[in-house]
N, C-alpha and C. Protein backbone atom coordinates (compact mmCIF):
# COMPACT_ATOMS: atom_id res chain seq x y z
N UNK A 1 10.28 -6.66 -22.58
CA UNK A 1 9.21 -7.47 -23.14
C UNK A 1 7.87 -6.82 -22.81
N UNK A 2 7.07 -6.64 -23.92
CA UNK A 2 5.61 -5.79 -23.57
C UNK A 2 4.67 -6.93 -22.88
N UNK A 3 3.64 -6.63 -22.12
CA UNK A 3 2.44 -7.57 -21.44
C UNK A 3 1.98 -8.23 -22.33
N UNK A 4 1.65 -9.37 -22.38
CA UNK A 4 0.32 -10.13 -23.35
C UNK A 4 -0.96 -9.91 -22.88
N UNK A 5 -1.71 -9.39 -23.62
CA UNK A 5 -2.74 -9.32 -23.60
C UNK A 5 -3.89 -10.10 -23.30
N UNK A 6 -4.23 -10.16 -22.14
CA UNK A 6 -5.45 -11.15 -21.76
C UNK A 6 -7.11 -10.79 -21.46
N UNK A 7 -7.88 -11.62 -22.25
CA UNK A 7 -9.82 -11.15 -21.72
C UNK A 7 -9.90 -11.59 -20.21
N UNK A 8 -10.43 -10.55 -19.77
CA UNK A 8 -11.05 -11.01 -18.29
C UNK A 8 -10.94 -12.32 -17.80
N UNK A 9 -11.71 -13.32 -18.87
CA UNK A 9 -11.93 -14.94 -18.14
C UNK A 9 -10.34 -15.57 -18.57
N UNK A 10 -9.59 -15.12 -19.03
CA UNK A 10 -8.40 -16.18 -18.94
C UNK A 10 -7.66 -15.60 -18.03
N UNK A 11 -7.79 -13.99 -17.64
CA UNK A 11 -6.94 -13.50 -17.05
C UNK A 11 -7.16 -13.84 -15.08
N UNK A 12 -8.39 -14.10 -15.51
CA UNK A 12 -9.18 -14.66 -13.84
C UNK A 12 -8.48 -16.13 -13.65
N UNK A 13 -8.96 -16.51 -14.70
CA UNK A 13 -7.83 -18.13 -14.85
C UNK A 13 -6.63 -18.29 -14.24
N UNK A 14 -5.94 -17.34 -14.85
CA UNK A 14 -4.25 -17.53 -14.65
C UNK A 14 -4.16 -17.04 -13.22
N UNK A 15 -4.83 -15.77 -13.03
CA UNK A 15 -4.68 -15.45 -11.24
C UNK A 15 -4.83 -16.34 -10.73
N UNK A 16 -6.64 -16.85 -10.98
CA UNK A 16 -6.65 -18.01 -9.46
C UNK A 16 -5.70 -19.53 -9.47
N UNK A 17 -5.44 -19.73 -10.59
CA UNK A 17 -4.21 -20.81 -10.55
C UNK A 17 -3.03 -20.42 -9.72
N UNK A 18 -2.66 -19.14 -10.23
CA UNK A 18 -1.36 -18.70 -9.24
C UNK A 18 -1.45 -18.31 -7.91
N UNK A 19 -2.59 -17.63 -7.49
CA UNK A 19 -2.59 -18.19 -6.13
C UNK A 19 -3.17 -18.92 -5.62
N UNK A 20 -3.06 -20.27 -6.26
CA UNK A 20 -3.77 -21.78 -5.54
C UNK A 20 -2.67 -22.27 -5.32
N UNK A 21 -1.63 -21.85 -6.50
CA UNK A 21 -0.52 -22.49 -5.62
C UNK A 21 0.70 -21.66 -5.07
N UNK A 22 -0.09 -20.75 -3.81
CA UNK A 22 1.03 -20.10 -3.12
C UNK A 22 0.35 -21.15 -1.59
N UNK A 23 1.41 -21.04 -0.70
CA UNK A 23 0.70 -22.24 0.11
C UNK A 23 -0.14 -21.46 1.06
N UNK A 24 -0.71 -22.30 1.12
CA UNK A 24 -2.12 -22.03 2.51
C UNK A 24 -3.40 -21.02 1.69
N UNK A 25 -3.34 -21.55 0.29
CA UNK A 25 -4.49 -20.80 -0.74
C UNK A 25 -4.60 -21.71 -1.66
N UNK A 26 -4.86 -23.11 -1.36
CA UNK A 26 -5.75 -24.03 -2.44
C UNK A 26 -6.58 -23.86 -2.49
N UNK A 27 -7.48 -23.49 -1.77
CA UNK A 27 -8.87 -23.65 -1.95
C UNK A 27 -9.80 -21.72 -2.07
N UNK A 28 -8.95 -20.91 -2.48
CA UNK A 28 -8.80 -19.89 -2.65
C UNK A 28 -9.87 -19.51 -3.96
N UNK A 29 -10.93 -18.91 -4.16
CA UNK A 29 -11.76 -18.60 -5.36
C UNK A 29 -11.29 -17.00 -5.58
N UNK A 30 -11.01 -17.06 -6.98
CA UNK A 30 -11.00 -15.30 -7.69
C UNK A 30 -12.35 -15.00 -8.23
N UNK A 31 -13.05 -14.25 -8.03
CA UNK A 31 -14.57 -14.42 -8.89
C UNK A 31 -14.32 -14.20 -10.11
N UNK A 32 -13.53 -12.39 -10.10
CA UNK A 32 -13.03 -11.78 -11.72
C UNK A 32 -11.84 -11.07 -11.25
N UNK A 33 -11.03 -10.53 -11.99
CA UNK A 33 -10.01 -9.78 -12.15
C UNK A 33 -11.12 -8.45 -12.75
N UNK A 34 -10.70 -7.27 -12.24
CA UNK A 34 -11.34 -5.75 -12.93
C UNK A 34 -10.67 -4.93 -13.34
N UNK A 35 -10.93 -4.17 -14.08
CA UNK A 35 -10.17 -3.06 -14.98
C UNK A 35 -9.71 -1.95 -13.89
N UNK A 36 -8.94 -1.62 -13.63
CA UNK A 36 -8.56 -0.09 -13.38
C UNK A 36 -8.78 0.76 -14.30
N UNK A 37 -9.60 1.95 -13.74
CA UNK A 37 -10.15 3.31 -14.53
C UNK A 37 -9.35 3.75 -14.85
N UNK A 38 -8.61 4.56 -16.10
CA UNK A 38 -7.64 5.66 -16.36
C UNK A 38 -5.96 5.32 -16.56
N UNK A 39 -6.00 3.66 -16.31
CA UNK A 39 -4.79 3.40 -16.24
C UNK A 39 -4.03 2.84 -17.74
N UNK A 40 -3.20 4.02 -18.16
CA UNK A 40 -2.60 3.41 -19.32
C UNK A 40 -1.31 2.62 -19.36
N UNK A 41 -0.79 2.44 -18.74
CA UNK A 41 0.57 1.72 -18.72
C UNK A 41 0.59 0.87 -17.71
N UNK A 42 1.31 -0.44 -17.53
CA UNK A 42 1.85 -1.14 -16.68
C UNK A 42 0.21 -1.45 -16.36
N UNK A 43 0.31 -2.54 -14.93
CA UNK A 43 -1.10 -3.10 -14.36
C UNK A 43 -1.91 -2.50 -14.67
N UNK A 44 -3.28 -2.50 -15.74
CA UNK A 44 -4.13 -2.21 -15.86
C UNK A 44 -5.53 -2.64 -15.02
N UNK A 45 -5.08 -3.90 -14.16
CA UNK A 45 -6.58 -4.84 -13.38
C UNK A 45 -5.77 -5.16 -12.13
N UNK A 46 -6.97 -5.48 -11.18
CA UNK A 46 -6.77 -5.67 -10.01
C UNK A 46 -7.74 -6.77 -9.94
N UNK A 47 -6.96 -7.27 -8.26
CA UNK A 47 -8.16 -8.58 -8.14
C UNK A 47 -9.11 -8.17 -6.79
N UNK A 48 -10.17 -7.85 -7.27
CA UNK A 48 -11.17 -7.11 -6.19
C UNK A 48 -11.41 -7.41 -4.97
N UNK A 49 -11.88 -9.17 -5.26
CA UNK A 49 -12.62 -9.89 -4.42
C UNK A 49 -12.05 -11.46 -4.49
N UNK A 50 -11.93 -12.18 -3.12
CA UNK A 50 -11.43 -13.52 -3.79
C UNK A 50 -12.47 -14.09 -2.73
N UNK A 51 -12.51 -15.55 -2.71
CA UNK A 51 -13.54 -16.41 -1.77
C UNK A 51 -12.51 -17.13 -1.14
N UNK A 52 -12.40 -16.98 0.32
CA UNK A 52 -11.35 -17.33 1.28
C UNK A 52 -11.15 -19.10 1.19
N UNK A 53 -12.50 -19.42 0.85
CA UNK A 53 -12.74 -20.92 1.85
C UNK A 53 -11.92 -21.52 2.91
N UNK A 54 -10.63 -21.92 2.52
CA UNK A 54 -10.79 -22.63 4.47
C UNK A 54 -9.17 -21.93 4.72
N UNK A 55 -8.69 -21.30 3.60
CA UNK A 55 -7.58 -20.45 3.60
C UNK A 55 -7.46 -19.17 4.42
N UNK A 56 -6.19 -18.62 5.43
CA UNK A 56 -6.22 -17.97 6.36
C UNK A 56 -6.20 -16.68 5.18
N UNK A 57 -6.87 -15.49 5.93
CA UNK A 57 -6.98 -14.08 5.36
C UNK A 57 -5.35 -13.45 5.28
N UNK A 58 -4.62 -14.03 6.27
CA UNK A 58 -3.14 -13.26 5.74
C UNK A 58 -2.47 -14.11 4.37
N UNK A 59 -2.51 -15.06 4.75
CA UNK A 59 -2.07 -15.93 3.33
C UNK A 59 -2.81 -15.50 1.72
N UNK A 60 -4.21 -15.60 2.29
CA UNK A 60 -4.14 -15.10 0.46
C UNK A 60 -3.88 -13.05 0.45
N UNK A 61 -3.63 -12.31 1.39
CA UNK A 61 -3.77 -10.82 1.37
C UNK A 61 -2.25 -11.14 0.40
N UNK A 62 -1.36 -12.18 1.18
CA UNK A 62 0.15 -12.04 1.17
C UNK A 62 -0.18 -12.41 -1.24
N UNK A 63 -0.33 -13.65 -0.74
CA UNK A 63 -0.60 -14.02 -2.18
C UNK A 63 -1.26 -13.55 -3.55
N UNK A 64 -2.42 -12.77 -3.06
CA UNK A 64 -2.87 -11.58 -4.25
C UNK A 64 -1.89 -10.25 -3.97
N UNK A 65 -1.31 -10.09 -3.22
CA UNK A 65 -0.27 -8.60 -3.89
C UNK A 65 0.93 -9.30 -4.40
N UNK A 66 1.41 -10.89 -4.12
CA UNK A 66 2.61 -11.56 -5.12
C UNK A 66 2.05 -11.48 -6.58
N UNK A 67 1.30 -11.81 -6.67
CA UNK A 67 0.40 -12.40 -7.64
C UNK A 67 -0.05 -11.01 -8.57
N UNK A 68 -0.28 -9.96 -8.27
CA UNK A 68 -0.62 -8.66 -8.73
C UNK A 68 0.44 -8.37 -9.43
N UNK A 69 1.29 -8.64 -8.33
CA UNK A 69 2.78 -7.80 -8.53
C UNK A 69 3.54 -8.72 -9.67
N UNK A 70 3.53 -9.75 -9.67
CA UNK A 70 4.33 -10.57 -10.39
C UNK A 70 3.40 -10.69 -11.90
N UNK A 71 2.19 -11.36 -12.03
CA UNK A 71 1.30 -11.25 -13.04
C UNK A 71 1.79 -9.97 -14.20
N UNK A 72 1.37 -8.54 -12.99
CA UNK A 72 0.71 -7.82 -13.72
C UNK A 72 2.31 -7.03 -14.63
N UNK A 73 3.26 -7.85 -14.31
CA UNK A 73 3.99 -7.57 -15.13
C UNK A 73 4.13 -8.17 -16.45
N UNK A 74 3.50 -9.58 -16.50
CA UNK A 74 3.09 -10.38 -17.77
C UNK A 74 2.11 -9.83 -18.68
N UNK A 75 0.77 -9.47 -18.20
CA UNK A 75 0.03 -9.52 -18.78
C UNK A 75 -1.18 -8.53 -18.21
N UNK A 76 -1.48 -7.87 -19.66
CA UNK A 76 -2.45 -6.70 -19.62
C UNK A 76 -4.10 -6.96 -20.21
N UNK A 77 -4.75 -6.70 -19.60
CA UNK A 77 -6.18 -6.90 -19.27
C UNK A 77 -7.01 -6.19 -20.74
N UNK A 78 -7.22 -7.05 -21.70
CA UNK A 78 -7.88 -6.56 -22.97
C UNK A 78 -9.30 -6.73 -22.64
N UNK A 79 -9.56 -5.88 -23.96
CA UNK A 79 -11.58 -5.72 -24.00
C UNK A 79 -11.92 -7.02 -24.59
N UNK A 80 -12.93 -8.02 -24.15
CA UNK A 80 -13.38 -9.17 -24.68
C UNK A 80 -13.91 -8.82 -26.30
N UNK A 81 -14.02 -9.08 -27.10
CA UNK A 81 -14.87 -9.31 -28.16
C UNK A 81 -15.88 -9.23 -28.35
N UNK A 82 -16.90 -9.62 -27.71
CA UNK A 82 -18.32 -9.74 -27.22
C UNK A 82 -18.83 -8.82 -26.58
N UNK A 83 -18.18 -8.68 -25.62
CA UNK A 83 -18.38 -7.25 -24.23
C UNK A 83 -19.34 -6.00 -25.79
N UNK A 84 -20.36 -5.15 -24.97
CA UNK A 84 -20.31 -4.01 -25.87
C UNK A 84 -19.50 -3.10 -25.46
N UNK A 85 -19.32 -2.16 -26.92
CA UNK A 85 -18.02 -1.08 -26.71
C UNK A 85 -18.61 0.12 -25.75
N UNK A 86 -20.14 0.26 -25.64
CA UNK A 86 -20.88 1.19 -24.65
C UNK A 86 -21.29 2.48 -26.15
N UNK A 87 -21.04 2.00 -26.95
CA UNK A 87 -21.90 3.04 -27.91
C UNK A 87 -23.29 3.38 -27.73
N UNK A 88 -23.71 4.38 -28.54
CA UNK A 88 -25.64 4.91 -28.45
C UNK A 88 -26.38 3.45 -29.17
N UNK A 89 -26.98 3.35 -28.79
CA UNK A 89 -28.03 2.48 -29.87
C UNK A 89 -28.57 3.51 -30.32
């Protein structure tokens, strides 16, 4: 089965849902999910940065590499619509 294709903000979505509910990461913030440079196949994004709040640092370390690992076999990180393509003006 190929990845579905997801924009940044749904793909931030679906992360921080999935690890809100790995335990001891409810209260767990993803800011964004980011592109990996150069990467054509398989996981194209990573999750950079998350906001701990009252969740222990091993629990969500444990939960964003489940979550990487498991995700990034679903779903691949498309260019928004809107975003510019970086052409000359």
């Amino acid at each position: 089965m190929a990845p579905i294709g997801k924009t940044q903000a749904e793909l931030t979505r679906l992360v921080e849902d999935a690890i809100r509910s790995e335990p001891g990461c409810e209260t767990v913030q993803v800011l964004a999910v980011t592109p990996l440079p150069h990467v054509r196949e398989g996981r194209n994004w990573q999750i950079p940065e998350v906001v701990l709040g009252d969740s222990l640092i091993s629990d969500v370390d444990r939960a964003v590499m489940s979550v990487q690992r498991r995700l990034g076999r679903e779903f691949h990180l498309i260019a928004d619509q809107s975003e510019p393509t970086g052409g000359s003006a």
